[in-house]
Protein backbone atom coordinates (compact mmCIF):
# COMPACT_ATOMS: atom_id res chain seq x y z
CA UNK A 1 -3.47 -42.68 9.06
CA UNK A 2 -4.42 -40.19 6.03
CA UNK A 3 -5.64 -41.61 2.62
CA UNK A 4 -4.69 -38.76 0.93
CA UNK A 5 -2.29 -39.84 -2.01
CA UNK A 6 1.40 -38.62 -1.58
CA UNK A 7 1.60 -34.54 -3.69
CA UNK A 8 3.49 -35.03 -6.47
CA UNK A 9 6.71 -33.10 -7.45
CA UNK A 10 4.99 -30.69 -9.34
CA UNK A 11 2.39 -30.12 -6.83
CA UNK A 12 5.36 -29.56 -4.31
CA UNK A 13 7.21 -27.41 -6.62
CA UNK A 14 4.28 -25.22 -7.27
CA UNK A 15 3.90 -24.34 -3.53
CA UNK A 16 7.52 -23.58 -3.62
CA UNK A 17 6.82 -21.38 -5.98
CA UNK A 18 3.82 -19.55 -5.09
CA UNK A 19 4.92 -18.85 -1.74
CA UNK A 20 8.16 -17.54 -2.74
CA UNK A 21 6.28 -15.33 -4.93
CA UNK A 22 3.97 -14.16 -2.02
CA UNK A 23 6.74 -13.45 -0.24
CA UNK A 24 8.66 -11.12 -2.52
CA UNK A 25 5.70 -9.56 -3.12
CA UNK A 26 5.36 -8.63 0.43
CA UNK A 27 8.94 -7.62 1.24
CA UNK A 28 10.17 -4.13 0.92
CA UNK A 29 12.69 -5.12 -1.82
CA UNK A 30 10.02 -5.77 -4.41
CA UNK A 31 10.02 -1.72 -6.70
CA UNK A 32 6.94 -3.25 -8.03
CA UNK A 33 5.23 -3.27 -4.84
CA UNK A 34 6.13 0.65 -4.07
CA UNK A 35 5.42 1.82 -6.95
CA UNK A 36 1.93 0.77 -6.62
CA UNK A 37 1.66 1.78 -2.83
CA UNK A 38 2.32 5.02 -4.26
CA UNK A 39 0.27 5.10 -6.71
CA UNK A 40 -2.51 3.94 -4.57
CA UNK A 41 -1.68 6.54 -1.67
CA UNK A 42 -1.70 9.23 -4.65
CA UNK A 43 -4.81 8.39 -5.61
CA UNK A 44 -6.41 8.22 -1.74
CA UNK A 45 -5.16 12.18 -2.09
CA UNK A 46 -6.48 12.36 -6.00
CA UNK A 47 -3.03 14.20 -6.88
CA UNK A 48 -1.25 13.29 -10.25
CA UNK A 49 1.91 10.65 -9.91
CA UNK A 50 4.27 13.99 -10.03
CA UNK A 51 2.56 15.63 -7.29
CA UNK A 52 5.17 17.95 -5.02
CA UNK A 53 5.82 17.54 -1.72
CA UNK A 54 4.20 20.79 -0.87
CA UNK A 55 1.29 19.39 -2.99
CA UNK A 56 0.84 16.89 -1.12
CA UNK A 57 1.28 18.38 2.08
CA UNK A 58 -1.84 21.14 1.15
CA UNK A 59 -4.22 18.02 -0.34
CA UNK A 60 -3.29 16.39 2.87
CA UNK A 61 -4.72 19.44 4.95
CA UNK A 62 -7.80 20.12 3.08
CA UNK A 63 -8.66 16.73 2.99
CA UNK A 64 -7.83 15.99 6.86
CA UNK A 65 -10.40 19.27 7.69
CA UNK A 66 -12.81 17.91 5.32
CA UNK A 67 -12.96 13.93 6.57
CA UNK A 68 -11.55 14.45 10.47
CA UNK A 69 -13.99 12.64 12.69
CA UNK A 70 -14.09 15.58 15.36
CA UNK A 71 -16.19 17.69 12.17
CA UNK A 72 -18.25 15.05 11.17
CA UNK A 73 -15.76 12.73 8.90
CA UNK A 74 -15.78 9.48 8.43
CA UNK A 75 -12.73 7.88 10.53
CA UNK A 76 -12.00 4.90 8.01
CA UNK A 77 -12.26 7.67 5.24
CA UNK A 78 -9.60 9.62 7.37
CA UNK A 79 -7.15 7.12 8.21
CA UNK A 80 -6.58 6.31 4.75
CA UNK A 81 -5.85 9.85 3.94
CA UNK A 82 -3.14 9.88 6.72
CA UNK A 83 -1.72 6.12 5.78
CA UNK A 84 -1.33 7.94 2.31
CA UNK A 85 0.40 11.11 3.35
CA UNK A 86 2.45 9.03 6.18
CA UNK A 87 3.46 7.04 2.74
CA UNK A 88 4.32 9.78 0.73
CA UNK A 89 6.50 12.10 3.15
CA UNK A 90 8.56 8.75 3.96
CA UNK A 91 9.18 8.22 0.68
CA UNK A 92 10.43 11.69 0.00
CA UNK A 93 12.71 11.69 2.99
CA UNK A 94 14.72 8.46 1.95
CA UNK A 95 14.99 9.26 -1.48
């Protein structure tokens, strides 16, 4: 049997709490969370928050010749710069 005392309502409602929390944060409905994906993935491409899609399509290829792994790149560098420009183009093609 456990000797641990009982958690108390607040305790309880606190977990509630902070897992709902986690858990919005995580879904695809929070605009808090894709605002900062993109402004993460614009960052990995160092363009400005109103970067173009053509932009971003020419960082994307200067980068990807710069950091691909078959010309001497780092591959964790690299898949970061396509995660990014996978982000971005999906973006643009829903809105």
């Amino acid at each position: 049997m456990s000797t641990r005392p009982p958690k108390s309502l607040g305790a309880i409602l606190w977990d509630v709490l902070r897992v709902s929390v986690q858990t919005f944060w995580r879904s695809s409905a929070n605009p808090a969370r894709t605002l900062v994906q993109r402004q993460q993935a614009l960052a990995v491409l160092g363009l400005p928050p109103n970067a173009s899609q053509q932009q971003i399509k020419q960082r994307y290829r200067v980068l990807a010749k710069r950091f691909h792994p078959d010309r001497g790149g780092d591959p964790r560098q690299m898949q970061q710069i396509i995660a990014a420009y996978d982000l971005l183009t999906k973006e643009r093609k829903h809105s």
